[in-house]
C-alpha atoms as a PDB file:
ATOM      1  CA  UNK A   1     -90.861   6.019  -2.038  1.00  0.00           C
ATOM      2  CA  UNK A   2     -90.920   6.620   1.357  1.00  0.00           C
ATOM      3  CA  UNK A   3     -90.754   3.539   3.886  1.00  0.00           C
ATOM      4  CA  UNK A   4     -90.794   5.664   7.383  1.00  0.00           C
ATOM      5  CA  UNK A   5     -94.242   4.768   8.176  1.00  0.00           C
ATOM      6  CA  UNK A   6     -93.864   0.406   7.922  1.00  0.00           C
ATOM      7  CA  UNK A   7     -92.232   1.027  11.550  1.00  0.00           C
ATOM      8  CA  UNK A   8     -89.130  -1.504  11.664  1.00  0.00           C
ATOM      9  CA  UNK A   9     -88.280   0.008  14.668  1.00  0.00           C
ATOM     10  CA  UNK A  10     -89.679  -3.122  16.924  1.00  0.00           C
ATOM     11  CA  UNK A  11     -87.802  -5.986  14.299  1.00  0.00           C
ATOM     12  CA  UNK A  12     -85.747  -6.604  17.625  1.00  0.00           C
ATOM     13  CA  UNK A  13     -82.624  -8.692  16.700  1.00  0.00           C
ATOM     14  CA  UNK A  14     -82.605 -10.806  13.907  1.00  0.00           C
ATOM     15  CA  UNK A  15     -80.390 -13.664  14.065  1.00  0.00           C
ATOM     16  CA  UNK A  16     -77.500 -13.802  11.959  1.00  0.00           C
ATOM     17  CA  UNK A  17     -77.548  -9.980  11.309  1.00  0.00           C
ATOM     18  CA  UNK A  18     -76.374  -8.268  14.223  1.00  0.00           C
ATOM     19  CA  UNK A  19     -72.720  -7.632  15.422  1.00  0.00           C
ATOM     20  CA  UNK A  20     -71.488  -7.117  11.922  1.00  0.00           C
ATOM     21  CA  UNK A  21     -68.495  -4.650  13.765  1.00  0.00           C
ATOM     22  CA  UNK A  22     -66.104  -7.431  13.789  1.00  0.00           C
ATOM     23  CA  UNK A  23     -67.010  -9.791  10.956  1.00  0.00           C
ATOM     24  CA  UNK A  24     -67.925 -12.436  13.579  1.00  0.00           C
ATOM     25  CA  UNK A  25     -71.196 -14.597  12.203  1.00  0.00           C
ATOM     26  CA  UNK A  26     -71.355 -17.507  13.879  1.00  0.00           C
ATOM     27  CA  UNK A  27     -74.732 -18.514  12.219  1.00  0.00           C
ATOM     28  CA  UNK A  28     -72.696 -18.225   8.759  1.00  0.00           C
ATOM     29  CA  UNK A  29     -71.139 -21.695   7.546  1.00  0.00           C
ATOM     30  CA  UNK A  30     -67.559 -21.200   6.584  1.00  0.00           C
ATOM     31  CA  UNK A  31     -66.636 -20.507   3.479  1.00  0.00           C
ATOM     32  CA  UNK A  32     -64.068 -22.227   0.759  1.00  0.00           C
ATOM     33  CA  UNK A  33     -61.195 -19.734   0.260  1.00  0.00           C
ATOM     34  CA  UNK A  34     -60.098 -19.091  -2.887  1.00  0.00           C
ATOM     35  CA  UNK A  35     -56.382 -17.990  -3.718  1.00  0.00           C
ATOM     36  CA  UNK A  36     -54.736 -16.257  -6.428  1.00  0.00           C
ATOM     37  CA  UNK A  37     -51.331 -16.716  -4.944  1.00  0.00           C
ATOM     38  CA  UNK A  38     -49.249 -19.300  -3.785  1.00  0.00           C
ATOM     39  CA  UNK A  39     -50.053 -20.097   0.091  1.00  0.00           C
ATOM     40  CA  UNK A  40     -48.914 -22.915   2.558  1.00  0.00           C
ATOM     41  CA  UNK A  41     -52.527 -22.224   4.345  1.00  0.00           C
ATOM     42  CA  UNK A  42     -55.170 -24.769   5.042  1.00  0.00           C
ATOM     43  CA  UNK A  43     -57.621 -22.489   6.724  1.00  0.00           C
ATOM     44  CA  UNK A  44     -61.132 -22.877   4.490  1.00  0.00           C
ATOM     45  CA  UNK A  45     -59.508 -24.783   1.741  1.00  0.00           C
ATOM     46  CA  UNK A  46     -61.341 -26.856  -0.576  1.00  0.00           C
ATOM     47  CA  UNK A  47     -60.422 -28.546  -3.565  1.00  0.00           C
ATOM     48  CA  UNK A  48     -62.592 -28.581  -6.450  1.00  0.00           C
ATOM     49  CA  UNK A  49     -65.511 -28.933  -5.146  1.00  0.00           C
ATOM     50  CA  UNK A  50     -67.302 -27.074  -2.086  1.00  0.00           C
ATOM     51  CA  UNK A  51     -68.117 -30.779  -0.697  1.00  0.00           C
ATOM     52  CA  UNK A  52     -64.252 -31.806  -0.719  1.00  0.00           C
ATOM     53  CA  UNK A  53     -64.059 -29.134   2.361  1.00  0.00           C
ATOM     54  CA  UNK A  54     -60.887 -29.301   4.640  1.00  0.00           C
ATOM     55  CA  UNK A  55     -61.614 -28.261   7.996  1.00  0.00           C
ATOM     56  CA  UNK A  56     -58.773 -30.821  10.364  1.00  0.00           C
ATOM     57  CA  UNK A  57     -55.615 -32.088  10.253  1.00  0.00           C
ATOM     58  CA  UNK A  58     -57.268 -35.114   9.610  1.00  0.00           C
ATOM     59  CA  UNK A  59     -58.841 -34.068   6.797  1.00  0.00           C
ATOM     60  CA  UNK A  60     -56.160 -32.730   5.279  1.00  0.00           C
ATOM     61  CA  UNK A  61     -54.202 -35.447   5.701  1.00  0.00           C
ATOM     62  CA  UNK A  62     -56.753 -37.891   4.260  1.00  0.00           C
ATOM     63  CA  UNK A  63     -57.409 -35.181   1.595  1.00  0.00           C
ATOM     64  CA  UNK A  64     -53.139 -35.094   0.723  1.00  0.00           C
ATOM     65  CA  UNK A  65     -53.220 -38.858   0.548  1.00  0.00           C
ATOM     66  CA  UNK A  66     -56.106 -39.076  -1.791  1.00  0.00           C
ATOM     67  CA  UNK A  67     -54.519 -36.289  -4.011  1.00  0.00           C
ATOM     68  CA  UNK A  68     -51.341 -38.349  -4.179  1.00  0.00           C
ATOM     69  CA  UNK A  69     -53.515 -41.316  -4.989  1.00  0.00           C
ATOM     70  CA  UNK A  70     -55.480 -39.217  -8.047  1.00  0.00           C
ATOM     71  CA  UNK A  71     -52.295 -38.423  -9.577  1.00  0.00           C
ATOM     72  CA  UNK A  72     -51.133 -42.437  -9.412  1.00  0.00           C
ATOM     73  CA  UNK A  73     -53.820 -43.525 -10.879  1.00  0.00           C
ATOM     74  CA  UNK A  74     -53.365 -40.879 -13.944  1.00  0.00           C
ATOM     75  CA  UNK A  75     -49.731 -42.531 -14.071  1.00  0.00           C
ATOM     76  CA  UNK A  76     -51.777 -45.569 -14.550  1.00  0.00           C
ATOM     77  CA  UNK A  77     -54.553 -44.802 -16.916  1.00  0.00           C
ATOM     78  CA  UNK A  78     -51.590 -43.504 -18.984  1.00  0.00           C
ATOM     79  CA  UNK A  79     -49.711 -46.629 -18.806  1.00  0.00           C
ATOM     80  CA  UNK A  80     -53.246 -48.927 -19.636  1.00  0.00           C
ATOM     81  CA  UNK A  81     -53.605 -46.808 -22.701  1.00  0.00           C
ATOM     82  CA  UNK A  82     -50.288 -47.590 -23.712  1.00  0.00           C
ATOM     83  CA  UNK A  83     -50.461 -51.106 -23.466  1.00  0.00           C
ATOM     84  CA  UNK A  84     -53.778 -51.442 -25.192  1.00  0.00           C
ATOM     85  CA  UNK A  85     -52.363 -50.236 -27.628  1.00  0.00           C
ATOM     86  CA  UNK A  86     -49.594 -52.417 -28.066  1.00  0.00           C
ATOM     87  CA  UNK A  87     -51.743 -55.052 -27.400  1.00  0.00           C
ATOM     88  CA  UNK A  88     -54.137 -54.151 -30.349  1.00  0.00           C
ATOM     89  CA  UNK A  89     -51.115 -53.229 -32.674  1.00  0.00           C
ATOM     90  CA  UNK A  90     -49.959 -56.744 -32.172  1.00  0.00           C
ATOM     91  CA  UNK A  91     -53.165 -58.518 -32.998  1.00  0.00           C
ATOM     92  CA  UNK A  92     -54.019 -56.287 -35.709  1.00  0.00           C
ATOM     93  CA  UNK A  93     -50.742 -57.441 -37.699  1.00  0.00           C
ATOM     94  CA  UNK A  94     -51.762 -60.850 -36.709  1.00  0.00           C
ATOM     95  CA  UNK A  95     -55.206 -60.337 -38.946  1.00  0.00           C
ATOM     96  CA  UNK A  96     -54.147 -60.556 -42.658  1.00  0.00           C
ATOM     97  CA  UNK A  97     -54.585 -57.562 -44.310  1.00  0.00           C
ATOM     98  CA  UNK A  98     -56.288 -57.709 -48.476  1.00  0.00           C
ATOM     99  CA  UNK A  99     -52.607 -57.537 -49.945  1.00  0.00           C
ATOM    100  CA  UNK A 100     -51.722 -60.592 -47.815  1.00  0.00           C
ATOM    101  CA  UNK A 101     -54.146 -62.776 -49.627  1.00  0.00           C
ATOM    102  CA  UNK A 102     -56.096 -63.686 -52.622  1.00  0.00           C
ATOM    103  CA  UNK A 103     -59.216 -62.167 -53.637  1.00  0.00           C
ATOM    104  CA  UNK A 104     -61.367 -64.713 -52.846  1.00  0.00           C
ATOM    105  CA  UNK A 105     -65.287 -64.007 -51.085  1.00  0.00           C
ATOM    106  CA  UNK A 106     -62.789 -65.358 -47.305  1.00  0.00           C
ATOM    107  CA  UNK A 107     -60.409 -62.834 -47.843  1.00  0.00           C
ATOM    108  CA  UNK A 108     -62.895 -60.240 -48.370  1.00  0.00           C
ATOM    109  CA  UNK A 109     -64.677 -61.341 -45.347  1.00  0.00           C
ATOM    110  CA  UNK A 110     -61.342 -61.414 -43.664  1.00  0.00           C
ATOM    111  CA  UNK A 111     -60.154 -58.184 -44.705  1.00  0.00           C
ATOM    112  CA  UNK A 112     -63.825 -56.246 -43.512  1.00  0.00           C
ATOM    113  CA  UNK A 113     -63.084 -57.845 -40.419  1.00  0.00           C
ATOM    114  CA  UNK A 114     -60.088 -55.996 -39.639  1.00  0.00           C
ATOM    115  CA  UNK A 115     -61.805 -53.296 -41.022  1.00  0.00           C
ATOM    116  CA  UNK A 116     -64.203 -53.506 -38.066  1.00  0.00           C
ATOM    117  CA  UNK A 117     -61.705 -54.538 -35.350  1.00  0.00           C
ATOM    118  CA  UNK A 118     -59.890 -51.224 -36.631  1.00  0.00           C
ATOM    119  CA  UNK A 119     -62.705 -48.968 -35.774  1.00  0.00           C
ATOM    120  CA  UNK A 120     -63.761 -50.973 -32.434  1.00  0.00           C
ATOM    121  CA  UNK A 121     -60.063 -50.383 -31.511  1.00  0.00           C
ATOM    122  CA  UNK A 122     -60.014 -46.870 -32.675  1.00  0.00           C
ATOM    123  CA  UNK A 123     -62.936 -45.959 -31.047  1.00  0.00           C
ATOM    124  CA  UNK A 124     -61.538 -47.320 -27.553  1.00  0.00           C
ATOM    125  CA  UNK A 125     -58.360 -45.518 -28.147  1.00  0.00           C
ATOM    126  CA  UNK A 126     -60.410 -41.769 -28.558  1.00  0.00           C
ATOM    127  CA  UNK A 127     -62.274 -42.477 -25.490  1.00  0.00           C
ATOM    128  CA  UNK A 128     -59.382 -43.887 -23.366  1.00  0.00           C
ATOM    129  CA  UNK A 129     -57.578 -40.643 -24.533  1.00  0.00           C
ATOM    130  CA  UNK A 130     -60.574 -38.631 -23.677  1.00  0.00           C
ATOM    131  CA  UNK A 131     -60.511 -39.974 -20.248  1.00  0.00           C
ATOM    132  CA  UNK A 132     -56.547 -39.363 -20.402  1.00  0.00           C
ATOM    133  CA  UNK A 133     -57.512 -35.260 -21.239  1.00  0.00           C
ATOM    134  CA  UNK A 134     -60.636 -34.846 -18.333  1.00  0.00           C
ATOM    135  CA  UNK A 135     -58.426 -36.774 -15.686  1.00  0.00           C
ATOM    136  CA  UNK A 136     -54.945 -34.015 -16.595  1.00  0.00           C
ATOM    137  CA  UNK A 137     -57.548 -31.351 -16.452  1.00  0.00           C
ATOM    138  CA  UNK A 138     -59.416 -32.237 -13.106  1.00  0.00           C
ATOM    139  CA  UNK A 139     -55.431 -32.236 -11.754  1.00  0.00           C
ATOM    140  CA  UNK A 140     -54.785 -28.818 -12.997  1.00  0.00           C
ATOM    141  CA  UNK A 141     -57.335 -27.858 -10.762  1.00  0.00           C
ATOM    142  CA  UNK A 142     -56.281 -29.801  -8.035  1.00  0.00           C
ATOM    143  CA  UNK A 143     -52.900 -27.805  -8.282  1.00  0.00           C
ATOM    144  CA  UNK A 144     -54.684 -24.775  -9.257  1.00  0.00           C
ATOM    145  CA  UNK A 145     -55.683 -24.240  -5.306  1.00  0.00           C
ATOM    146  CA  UNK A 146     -52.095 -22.899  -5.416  1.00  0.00           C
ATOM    147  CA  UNK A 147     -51.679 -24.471  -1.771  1.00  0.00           C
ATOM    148  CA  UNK A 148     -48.185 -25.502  -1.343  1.00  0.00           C
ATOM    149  CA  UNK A 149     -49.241 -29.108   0.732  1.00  0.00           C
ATOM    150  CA  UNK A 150     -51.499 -29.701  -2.652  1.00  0.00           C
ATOM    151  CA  UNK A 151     -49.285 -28.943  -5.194  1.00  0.00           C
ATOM    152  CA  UNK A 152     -46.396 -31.495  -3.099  1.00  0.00           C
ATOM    153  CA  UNK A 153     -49.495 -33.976  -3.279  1.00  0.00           C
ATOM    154  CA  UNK A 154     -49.640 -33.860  -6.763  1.00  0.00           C
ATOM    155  CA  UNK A 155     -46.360 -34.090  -7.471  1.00  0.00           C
ATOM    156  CA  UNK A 156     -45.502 -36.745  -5.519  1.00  0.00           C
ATOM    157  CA  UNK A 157     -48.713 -38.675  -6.602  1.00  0.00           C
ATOM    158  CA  UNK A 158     -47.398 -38.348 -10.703  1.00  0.00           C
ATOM    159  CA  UNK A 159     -43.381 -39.045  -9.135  1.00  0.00           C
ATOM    160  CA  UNK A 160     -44.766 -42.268  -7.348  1.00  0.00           C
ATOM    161  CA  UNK A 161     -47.294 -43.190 -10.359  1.00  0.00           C
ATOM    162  CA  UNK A 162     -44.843 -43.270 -12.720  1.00  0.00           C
ATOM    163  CA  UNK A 163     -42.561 -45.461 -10.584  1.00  0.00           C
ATOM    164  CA  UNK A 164     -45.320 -47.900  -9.940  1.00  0.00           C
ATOM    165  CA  UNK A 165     -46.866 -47.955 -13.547  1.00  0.00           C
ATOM    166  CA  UNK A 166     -44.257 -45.779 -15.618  1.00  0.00           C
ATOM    167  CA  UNK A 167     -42.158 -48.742 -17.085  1.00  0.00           C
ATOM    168  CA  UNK A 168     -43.687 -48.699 -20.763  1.00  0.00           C
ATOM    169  CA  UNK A 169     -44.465 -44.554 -20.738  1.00  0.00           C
ATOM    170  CA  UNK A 170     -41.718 -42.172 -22.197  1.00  0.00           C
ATOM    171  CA  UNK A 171     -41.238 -39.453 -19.385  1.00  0.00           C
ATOM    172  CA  UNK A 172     -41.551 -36.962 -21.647  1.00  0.00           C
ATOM    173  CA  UNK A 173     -44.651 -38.221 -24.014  1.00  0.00           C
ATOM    174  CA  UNK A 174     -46.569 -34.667 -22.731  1.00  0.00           C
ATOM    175  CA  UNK A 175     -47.461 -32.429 -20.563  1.00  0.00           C
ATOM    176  CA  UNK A 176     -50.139 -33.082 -17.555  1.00  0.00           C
ATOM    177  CA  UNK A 177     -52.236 -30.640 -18.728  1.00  0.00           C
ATOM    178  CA  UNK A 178     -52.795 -31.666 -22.475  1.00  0.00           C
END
């Protein structure tokens, strides 16, 4: 179909798409840069999310710190599971279990009642551990920016977490990232 006619001669400039010889658009926001390889630089980074945008040294100092933060408070999620369930394994043995007992209508009343802490318990547990699985995964993508400052920050954030809140974890109980 032929277009010569619609005369697009007189457009004039339109704004944001001239001087395309050297890249230069100042209209255009930047953009978040997305590596593939390891890289120590902070120009256009983002992490995450297009929002969580460093463009200063401020901000990626303030960004660092909050990474180093995220990965303490993993370290202590991690530890709060762990001693909820110590806590709960304690008072569970504390609730007499049908063998402990006669078979009277109390003990069977008793016995359904540990029953029902069990599940209360067990359901807290799967959605603590849940928690436990989306938190590791949101830090593998933290560290997946492959920035070098970033990957530091979320190292030092699990070293420092599990010096702060580490007492009752094994070190070696899994991996971050499930």
């Amino acid at each position: 179909m032929d277009h010569a006619h619609m005369g697009h001669g007189d457009m004039g400039d339109m704004p944001g798409h001239g001087g395309h010889g050297g890249h230069t658009m100042p209209d255009m926001p930047e953009m978040c840069s997305m590596n593939m390889l390891f890289t120590w630089d902070t120009t256009n980074l983002c992490i995450v999310f297009s929002q969580w945008h460093i463009r200063s040294t401020a901000g990626l100092l303030f960004s660092l710190i909050a990474v180093v933060l995220i990965g303490m408070g993993y370290e202590a999620l991690r530890a709060g599971t762990r001693r909820y369930e110590i806590i709960m394994n304690k008072r569970m043995e504390t609730i007499p279990s049908d063998n402990d007992t006669e078979t009277t209508p109390l003990a069977w009343a008793i016995g359904q009642n540990k029953v029902q802490v069990n599940k209360r318990v067990h359901f807290v547990k799967a959605a603590m551990y849940a928690l436990q699985t989306f938190y590791a995964f949101m830090l593998m993508l933290i560290f997946m920016t492959y920035n070098g400052w970033v990957m530091v920050a979320v190292t030092l954030g699990a070293f420092l977490g599990y010096v702060v809140f580490g007492g009752q974890t094994a070190a070696t109980k899994e991996t971050q990232c499930h």
